[in-house]
C-alpha atoms as a PDB file:
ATOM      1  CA  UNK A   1      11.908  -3.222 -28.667  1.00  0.00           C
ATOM      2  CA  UNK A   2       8.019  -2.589 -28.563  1.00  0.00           C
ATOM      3  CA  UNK A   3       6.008  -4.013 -31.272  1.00  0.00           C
ATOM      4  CA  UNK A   4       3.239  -1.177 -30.445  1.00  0.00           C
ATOM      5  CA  UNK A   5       4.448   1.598 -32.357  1.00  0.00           C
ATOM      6  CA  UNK A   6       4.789   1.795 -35.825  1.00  0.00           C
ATOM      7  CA  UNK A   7       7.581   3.967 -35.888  1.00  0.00           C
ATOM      8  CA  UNK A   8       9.965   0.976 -34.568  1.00  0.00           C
ATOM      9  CA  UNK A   9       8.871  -1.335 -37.360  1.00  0.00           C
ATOM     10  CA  UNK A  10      10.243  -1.317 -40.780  1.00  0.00           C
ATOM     11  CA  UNK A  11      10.299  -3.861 -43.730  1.00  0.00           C
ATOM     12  CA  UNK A  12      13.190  -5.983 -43.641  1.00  0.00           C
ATOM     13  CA  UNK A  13      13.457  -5.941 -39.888  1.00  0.00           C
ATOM     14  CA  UNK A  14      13.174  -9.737 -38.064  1.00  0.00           C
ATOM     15  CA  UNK A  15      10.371  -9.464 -35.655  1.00  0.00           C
ATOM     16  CA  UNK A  16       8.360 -11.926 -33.068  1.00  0.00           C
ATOM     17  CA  UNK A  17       4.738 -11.963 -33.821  1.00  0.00           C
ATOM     18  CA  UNK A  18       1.524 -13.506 -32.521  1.00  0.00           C
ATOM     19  CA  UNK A  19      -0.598 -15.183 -35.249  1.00  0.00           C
ATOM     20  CA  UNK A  20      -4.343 -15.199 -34.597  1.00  0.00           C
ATOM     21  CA  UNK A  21      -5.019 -18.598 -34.179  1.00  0.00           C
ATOM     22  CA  UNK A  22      -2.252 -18.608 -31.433  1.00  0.00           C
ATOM     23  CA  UNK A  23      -3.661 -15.338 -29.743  1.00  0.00           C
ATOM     24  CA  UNK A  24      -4.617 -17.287 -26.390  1.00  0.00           C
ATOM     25  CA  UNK A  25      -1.942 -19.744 -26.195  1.00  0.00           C
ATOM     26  CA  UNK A  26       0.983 -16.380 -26.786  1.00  0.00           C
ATOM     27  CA  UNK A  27       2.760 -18.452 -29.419  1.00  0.00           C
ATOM     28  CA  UNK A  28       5.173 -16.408 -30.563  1.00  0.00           C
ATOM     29  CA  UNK A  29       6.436 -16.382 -34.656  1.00  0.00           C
ATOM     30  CA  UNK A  30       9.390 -14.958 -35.639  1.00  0.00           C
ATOM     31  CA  UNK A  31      10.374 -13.775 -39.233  1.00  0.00           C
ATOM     32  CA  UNK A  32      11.038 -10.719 -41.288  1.00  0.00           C
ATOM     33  CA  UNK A  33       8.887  -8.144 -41.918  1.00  0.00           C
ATOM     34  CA  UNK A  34       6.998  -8.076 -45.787  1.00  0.00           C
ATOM     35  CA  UNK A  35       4.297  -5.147 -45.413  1.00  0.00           C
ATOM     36  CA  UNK A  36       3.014  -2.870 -42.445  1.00  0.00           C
ATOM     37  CA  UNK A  37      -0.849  -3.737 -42.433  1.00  0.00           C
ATOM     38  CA  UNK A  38      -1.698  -1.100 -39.539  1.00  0.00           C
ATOM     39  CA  UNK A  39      -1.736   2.355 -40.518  1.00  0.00           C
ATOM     40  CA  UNK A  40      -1.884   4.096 -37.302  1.00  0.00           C
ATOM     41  CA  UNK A  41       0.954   5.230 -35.264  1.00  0.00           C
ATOM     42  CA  UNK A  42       0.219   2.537 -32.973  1.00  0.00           C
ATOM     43  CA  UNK A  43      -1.634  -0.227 -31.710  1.00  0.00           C
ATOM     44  CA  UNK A  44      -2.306  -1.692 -28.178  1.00  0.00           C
ATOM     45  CA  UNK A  45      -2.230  -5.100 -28.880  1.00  0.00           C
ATOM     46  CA  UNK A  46       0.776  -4.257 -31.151  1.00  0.00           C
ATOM     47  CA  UNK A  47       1.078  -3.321 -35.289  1.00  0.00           C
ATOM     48  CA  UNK A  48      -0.108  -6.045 -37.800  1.00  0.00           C
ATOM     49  CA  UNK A  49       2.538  -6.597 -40.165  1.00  0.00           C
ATOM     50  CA  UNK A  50       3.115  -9.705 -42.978  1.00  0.00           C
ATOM     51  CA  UNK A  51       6.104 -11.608 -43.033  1.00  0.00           C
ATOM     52  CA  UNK A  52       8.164 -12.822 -45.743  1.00  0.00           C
ATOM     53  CA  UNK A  53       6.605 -16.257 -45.522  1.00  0.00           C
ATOM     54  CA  UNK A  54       3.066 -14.771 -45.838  1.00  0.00           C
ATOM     55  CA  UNK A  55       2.074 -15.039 -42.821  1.00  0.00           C
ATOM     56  CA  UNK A  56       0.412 -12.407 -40.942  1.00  0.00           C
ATOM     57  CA  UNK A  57       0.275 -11.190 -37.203  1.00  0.00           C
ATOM     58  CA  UNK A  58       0.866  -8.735 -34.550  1.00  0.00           C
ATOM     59  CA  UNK A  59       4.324  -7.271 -33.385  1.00  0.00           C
ATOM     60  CA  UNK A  60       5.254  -8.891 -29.779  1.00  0.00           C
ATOM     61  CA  UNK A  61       8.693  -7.751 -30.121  1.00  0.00           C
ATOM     62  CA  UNK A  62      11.072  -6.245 -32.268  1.00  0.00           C
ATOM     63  CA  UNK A  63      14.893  -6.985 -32.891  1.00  0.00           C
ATOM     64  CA  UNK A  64      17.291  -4.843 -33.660  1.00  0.00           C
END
């Protein structure tokens, strides 16, 4: 699933994510989500969320 609308992310759900510092290289992360960090309803580049582990990115992909 999309990682570009907010709608299809909710806390507790195990998502891939890019972290900044791996934003040209497309490393993805993957973990569960913490917090939503984007407000909007979406987001091109896809919704910034925090995982569990603290870490924070942008939604590449979400599983289901």
């Amino acid at each position: 699933m999309n990682g570009t609308e907010r709608k299809n992310i909710i806390p507790g759900r195990t998502v891939d994510i890019v972290l900044k510092q791996d934003q040209r290289t497309g490393k993805l992360t993957r973990g569960v989500v913490k917090d939503i960090l984007t407000n909007s309803p979406s987001h091109p580049h896809g919704i910034k969320v925090r995982l569990e582990d603290g870490q924070v990115g942008r939604v590449k992909t979400v599983h289901i």
